[in-house]
PDB file of N, CA and C in Angstrom:
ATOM      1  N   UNK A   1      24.380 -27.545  10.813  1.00  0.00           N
ATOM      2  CA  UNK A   1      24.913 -28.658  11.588  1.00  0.00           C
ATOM      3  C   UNK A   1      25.560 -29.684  10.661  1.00  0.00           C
ATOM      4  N   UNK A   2      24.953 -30.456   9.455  1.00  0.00           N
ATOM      5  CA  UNK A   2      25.054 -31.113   9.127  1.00  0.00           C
ATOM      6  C   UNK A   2      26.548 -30.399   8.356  1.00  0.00           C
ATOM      7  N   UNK A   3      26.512 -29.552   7.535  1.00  0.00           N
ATOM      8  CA  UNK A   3      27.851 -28.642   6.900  1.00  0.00           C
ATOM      9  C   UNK A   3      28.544 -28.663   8.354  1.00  0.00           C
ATOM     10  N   UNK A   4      28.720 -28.251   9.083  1.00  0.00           N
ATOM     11  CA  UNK A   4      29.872 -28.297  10.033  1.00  0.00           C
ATOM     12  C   UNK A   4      30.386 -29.564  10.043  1.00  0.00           C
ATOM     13  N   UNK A   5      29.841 -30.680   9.954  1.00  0.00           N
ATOM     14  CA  UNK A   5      30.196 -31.796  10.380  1.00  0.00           C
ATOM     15  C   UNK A   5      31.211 -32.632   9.366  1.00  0.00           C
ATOM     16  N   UNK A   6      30.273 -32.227   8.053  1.00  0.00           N
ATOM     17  CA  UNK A   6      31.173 -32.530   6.533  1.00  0.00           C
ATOM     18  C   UNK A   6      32.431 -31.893   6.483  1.00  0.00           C
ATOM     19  N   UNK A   7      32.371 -30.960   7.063  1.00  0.00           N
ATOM     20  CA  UNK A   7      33.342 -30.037   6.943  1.00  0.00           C
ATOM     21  C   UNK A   7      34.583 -30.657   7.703  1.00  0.00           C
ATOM     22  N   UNK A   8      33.983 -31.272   8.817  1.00  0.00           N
ATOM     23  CA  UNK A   8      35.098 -31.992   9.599  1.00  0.00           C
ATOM     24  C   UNK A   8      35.771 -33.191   9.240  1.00  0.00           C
ATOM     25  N   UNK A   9      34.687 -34.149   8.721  1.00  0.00           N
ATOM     26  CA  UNK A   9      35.023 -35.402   8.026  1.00  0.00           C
ATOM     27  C   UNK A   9      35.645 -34.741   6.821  1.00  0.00           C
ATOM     28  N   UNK A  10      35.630 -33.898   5.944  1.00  0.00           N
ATOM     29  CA  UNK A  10      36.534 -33.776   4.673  1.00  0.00           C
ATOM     30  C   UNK A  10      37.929 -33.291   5.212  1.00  0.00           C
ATOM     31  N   UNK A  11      38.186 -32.580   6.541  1.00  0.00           N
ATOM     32  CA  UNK A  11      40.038 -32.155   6.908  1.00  0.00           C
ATOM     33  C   UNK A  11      40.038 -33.939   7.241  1.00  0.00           C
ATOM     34  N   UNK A  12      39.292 -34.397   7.855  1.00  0.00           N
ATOM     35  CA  UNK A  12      40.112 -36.261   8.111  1.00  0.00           C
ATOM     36  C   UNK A  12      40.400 -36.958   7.286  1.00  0.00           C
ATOM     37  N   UNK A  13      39.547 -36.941   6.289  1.00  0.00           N
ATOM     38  CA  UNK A  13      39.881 -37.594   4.746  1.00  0.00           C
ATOM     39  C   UNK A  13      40.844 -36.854   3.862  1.00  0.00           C
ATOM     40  N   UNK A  14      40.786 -35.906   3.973  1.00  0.00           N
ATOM     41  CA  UNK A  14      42.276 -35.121   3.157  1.00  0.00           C
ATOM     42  C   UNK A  14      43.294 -35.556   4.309  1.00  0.00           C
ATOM     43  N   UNK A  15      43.398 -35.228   5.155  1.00  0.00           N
ATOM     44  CA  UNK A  15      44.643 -35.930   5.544  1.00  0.00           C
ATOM     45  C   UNK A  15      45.205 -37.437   6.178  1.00  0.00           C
ATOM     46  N   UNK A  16      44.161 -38.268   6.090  1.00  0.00           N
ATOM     47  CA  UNK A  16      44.466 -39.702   5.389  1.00  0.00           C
ATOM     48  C   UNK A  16      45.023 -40.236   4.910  1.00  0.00           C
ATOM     49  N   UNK A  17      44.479 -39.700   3.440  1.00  0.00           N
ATOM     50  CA  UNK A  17      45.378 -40.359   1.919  1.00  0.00           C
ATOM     51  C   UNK A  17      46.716 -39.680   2.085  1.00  0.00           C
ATOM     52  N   UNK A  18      47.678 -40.907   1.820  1.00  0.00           N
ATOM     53  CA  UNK A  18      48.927 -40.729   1.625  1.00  0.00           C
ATOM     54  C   UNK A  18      49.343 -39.966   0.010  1.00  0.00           C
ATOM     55  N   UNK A  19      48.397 -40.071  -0.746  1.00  0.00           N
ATOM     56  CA  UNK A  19      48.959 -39.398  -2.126  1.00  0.00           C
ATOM     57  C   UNK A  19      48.421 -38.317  -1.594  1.00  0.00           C
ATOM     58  N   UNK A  20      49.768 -37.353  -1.008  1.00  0.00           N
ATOM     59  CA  UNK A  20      49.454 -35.392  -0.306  1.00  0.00           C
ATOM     60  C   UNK A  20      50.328 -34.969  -1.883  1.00  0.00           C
ATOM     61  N   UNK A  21      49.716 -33.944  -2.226  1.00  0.00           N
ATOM     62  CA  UNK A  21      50.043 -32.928  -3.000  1.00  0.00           C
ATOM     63  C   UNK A  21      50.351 -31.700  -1.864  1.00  0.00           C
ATOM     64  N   UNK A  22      50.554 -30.683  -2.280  1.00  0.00           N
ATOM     65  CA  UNK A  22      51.153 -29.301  -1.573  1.00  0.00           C
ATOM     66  C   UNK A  22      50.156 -28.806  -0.896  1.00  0.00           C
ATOM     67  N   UNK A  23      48.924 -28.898  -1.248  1.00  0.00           N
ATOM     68  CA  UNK A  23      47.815 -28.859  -0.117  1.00  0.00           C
ATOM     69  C   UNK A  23      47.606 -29.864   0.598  1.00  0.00           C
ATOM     70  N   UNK A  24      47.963 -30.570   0.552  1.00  0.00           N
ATOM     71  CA  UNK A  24      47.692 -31.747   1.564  1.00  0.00           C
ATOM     72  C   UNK A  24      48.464 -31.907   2.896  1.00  0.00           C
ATOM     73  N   UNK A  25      49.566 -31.313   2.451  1.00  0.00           N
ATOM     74  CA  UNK A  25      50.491 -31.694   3.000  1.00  0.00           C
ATOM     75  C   UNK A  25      50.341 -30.283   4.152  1.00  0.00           C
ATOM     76  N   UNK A  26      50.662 -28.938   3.741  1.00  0.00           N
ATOM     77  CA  UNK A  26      50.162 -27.778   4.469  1.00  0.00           C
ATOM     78  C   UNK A  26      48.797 -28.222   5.089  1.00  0.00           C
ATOM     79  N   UNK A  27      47.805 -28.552   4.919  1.00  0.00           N
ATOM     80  CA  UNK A  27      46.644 -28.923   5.935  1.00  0.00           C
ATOM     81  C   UNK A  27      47.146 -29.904   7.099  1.00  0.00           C
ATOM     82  N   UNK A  28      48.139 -31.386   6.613  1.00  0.00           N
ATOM     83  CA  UNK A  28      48.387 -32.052   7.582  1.00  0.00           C
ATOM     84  C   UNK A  28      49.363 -31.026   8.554  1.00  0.00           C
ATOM     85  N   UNK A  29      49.961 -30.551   8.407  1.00  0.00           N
ATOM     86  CA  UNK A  29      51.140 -30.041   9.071  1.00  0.00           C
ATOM     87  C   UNK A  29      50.224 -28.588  10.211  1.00  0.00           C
ATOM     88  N   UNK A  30      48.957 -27.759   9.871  1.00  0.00           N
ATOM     89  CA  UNK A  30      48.069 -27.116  10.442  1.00  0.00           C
ATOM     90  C   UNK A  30      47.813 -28.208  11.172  1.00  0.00           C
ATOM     91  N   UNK A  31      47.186 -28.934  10.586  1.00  0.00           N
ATOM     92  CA  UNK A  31      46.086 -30.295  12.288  1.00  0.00           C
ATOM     93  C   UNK A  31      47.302 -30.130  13.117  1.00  0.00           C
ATOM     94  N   UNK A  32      48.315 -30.679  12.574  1.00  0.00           N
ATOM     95  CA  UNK A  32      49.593 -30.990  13.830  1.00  0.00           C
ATOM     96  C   UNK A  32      49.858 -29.670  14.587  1.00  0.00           C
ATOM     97  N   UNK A  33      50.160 -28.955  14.170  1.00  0.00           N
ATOM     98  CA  UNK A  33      50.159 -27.685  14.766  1.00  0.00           C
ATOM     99  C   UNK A  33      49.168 -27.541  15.896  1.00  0.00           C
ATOM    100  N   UNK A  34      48.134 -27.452  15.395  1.00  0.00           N
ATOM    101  CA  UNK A  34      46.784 -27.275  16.128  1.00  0.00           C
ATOM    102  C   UNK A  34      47.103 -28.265  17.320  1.00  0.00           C
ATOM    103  N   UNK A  35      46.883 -28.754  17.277  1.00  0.00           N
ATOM    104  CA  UNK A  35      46.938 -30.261  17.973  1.00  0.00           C
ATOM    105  C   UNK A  35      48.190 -30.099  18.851  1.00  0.00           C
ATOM    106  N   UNK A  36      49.408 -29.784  18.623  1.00  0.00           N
ATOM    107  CA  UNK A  36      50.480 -29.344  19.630  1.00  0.00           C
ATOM    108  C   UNK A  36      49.991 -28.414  20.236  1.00  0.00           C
ATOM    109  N   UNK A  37      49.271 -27.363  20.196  1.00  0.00           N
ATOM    110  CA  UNK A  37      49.158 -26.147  20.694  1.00  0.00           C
ATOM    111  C   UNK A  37      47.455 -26.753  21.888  1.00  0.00           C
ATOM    112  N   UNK A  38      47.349 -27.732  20.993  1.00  0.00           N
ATOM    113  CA  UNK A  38      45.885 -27.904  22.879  1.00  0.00           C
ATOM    114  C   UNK A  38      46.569 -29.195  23.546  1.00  0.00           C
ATOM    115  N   UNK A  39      47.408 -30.000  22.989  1.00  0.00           N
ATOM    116  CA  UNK A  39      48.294 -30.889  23.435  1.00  0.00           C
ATOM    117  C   UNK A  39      48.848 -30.087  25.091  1.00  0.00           C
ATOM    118  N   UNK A  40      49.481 -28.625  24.525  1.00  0.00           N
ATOM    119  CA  UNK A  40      50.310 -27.636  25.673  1.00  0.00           C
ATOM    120  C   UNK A  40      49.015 -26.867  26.197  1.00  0.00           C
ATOM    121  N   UNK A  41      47.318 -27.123  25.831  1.00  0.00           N
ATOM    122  CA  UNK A  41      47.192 -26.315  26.788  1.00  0.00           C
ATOM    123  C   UNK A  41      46.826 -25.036  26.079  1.00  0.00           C
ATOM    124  N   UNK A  42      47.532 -24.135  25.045  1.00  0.00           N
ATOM    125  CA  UNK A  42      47.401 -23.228  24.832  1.00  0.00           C
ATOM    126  C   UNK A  42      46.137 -22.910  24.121  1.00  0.00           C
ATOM    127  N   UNK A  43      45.719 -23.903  23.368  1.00  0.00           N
ATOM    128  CA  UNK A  43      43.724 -23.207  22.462  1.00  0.00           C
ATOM    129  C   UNK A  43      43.022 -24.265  22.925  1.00  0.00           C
ATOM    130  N   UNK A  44      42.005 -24.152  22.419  1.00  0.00           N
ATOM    131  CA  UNK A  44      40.890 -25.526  22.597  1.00  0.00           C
ATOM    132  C   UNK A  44      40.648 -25.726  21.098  1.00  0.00           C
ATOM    133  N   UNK A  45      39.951 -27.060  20.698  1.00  0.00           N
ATOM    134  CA  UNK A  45      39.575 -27.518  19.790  1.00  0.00           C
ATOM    135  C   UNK A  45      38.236 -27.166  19.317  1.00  0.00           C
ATOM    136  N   UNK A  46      37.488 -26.386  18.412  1.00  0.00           N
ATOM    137  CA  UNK A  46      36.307 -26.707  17.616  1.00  0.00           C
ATOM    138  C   UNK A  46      35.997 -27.768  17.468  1.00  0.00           C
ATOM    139  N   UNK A  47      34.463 -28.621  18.311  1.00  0.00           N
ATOM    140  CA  UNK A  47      34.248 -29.772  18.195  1.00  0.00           C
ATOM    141  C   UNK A  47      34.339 -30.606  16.870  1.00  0.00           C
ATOM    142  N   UNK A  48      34.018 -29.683  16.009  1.00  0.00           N
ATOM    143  CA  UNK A  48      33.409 -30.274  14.316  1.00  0.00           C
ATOM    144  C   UNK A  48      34.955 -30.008  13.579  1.00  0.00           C
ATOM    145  N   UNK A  49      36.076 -30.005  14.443  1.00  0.00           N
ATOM    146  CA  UNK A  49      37.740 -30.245  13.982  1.00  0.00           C
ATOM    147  C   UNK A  49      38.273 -31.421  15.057  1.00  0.00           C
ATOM    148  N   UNK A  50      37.679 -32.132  16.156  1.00  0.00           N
ATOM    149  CA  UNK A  50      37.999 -32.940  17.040  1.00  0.00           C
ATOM    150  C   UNK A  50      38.827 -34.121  16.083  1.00  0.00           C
ATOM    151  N   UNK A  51      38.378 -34.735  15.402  1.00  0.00           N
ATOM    152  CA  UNK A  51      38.453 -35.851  14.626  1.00  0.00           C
ATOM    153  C   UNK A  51      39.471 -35.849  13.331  1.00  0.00           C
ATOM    154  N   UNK A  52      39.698 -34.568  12.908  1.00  0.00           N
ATOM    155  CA  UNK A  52      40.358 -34.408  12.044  1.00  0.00           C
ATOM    156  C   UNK A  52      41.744 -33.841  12.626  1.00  0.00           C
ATOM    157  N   UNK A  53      42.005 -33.032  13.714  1.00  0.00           N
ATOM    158  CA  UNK A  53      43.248 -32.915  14.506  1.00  0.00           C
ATOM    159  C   UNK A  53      43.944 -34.177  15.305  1.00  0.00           C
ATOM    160  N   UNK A  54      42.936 -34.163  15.796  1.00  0.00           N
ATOM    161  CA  UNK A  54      43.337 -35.577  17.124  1.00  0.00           C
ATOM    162  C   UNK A  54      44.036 -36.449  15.986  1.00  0.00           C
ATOM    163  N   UNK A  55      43.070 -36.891  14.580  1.00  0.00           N
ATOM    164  CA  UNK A  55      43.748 -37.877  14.003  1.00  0.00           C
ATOM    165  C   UNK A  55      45.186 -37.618  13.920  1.00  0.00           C
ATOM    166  N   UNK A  56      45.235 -36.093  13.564  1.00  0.00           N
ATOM    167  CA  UNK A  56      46.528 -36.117  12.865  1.00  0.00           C
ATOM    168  C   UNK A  56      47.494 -36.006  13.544  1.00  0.00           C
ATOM    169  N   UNK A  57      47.307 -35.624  15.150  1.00  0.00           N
ATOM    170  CA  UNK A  57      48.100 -35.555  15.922  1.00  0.00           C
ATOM    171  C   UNK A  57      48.890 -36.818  16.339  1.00  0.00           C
ATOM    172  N   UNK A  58      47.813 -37.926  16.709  1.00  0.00           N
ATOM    173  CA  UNK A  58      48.057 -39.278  17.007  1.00  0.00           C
ATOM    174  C   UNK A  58      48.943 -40.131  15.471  1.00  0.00           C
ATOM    175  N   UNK A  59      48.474 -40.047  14.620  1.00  0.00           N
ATOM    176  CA  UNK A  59      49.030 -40.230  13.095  1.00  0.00           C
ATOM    177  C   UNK A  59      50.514 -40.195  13.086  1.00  0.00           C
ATOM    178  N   UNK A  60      50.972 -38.686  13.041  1.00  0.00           N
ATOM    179  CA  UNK A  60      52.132 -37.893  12.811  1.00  0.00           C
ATOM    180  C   UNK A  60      53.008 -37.867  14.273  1.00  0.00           C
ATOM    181  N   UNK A  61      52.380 -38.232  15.227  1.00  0.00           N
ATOM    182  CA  UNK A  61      53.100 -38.279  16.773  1.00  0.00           C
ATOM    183  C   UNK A  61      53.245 -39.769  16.986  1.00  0.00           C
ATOM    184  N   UNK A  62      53.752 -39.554  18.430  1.00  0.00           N
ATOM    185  CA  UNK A  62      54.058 -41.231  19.176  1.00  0.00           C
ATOM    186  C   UNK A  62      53.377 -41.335  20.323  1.00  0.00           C
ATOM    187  N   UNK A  63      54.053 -42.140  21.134  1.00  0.00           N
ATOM    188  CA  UNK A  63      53.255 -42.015  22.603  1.00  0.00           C
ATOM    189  C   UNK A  63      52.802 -41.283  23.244  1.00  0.00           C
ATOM    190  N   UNK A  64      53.572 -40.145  23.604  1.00  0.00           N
ATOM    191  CA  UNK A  64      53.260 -38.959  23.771  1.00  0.00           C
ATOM    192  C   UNK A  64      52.058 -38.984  23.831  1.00  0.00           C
ATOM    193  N   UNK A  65      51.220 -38.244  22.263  1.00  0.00           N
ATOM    194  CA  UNK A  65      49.844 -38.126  21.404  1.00  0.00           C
ATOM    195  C   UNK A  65      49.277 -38.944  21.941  1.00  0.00           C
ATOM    196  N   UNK A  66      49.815 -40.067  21.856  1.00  0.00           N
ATOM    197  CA  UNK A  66      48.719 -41.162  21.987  1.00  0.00           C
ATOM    198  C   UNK A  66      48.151 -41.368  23.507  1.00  0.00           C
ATOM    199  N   UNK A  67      49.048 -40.892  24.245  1.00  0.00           N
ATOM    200  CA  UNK A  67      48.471 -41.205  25.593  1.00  0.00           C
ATOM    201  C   UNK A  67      47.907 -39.999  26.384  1.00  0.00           C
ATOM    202  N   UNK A  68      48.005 -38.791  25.330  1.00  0.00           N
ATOM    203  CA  UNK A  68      47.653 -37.373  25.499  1.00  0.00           C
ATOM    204  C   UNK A  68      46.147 -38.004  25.321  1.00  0.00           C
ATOM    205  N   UNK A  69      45.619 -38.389  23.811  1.00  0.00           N
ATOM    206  CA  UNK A  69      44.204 -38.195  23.422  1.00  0.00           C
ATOM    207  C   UNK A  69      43.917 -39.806  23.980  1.00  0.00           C
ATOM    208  N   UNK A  70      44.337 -41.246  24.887  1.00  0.00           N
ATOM    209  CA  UNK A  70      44.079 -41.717  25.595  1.00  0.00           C
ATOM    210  C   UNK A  70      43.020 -40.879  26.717  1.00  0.00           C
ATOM    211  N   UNK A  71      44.033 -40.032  27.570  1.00  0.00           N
ATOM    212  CA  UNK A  71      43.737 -39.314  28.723  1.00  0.00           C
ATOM    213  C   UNK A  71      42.137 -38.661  28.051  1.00  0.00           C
ATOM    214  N   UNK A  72      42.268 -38.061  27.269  1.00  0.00           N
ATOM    215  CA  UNK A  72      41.138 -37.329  26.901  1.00  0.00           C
ATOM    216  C   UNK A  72      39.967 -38.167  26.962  1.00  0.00           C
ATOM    217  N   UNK A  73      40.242 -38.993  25.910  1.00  0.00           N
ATOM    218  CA  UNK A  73      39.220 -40.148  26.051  1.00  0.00           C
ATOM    219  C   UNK A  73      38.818 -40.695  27.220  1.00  0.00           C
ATOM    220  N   UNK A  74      39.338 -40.698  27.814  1.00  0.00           N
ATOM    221  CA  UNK A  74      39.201 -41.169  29.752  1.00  0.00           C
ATOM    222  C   UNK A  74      38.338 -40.036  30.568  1.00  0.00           C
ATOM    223  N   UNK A  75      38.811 -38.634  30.361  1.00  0.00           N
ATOM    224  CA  UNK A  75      38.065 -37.797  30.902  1.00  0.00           C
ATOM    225  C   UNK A  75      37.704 -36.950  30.541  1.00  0.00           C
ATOM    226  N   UNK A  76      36.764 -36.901  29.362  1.00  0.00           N
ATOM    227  CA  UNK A  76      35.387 -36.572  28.747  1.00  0.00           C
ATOM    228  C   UNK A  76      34.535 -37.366  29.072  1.00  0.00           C
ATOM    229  N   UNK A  77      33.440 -36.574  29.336  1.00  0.00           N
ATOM    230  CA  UNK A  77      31.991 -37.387  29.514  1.00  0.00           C
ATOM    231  C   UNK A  77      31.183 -36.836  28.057  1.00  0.00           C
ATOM    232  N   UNK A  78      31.780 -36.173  26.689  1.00  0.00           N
ATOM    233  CA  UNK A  78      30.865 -35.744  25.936  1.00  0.00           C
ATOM    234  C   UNK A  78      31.012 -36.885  25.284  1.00  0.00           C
ATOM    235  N   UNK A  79      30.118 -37.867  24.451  1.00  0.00           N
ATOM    236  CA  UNK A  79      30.310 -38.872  23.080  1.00  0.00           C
ATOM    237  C   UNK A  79      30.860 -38.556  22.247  1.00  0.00           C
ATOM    238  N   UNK A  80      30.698 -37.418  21.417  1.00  0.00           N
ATOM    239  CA  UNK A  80      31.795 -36.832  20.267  1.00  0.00           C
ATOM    240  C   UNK A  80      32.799 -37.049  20.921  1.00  0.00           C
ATOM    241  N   UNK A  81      33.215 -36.780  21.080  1.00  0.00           N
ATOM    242  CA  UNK A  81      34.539 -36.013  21.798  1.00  0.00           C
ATOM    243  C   UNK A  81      35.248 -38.042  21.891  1.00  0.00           C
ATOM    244  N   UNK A  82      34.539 -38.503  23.016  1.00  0.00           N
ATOM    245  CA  UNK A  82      34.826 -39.449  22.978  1.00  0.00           C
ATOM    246  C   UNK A  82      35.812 -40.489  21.590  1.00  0.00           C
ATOM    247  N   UNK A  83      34.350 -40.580  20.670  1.00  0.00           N
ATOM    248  CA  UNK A  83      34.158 -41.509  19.539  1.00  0.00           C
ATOM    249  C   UNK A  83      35.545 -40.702  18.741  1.00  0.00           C
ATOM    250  N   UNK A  84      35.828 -39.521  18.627  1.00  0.00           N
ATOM    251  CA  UNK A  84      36.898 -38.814  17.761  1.00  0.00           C
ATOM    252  C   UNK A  84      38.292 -39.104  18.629  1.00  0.00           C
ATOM    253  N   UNK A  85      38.150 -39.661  20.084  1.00  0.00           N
ATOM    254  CA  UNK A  85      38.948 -39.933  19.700  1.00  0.00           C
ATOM    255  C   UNK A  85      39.711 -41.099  19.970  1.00  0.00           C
ATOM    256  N   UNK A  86      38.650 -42.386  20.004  1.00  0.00           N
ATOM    257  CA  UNK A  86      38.959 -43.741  19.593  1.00  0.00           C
ATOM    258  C   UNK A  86      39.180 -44.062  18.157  1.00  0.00           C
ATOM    259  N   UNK A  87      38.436 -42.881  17.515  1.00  0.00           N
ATOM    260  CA  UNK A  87      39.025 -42.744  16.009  1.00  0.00           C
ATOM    261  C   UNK A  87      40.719 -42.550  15.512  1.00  0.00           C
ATOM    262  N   UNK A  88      41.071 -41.230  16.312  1.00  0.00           N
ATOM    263  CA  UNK A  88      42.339 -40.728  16.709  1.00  0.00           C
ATOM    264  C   UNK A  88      42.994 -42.086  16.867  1.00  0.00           C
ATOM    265  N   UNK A  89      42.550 -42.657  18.078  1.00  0.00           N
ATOM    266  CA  UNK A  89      43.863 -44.011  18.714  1.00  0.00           C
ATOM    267  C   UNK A  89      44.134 -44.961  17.519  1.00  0.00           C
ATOM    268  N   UNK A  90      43.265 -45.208  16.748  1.00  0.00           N
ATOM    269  CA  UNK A  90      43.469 -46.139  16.014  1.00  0.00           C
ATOM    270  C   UNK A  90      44.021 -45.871  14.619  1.00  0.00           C
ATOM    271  N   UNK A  91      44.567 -44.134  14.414  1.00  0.00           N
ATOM    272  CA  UNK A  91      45.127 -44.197  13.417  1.00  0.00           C
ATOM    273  C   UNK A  91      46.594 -44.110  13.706  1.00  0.00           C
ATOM    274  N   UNK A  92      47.523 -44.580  14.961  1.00  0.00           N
ATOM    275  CA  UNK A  92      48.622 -44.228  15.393  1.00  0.00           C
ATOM    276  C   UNK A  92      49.130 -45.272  13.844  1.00  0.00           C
ATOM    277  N   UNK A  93      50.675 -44.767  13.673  1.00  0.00           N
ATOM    278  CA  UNK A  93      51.535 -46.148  12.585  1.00  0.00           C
ATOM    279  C   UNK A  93      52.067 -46.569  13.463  1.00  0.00           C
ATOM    280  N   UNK A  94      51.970 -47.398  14.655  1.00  0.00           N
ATOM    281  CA  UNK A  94      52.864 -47.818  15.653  1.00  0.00           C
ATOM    282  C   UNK A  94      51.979 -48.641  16.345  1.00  0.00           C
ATOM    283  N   UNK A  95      51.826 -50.355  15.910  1.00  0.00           N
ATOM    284  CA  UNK A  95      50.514 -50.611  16.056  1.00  0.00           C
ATOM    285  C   UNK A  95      50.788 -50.811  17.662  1.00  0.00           C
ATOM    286  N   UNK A  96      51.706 -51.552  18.271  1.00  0.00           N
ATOM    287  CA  UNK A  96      51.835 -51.918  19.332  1.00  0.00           C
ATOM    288  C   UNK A  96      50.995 -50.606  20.450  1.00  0.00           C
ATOM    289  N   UNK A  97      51.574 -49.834  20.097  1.00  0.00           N
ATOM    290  CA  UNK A  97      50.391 -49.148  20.947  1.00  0.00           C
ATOM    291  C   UNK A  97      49.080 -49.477  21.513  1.00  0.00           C
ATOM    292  N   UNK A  98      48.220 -50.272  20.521  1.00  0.00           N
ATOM    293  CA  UNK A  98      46.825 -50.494  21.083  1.00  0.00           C
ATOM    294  C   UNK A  98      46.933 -51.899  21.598  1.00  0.00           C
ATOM    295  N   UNK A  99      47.907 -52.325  21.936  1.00  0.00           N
ATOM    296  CA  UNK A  99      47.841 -53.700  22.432  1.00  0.00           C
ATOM    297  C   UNK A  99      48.660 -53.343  23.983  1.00  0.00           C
ATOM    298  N   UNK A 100      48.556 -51.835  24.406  1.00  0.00           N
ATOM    299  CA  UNK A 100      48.736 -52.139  25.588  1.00  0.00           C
ATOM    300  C   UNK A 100      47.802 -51.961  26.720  1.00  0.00           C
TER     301      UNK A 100
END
């Protein structure tokens, strides 16, 4: 449990930091991927990757994202799920977003 979880917090923290090297950068560009593909519907998310996609989706996207993993946040009743992704909202670069 506890390794699954590290595991999740280390894809959020690698793709964070703005100093990306060539792995960094291929991992951010997978979350996004990922993240387009349950965005459409097509996979589901591994809970213990919630936090580290969503971020990067909301991050690297716009409104869209943001009002995609809004919605989510609205209708989930799980707490993870939740908390990953008020985490998510707040890493948009577009601050105006959370001031609506």
């Amino acid at each position: 449990m506890l390794l699954r979880r590290l595991r999740g917090e280390l894809l959020h923290v690698g793709w964070t930091y703005d100093c990306m090297d060539q792995g960094q950068e291929t991992m951010v560009k997978k979350a996004a991927c990922i993240f387009h593909d349950f965005m459409h519907g097509n996979i589901s998310v591994h809970p213990d990757l919630h936090s580290a996609v969503y971020g990067a989706g909301v991050a690297n996207g716009g409104v869209e994202e943001w009002d995609f993993i809004w919605n989510v946040f609205q209708t989930t009743d799980v707490a993870n799920e939740k908390r990953a992704c008020l985490r998510a909202l707040g890493e948009t670069r577009q601050p105006w977003l959370l001031s609506r």
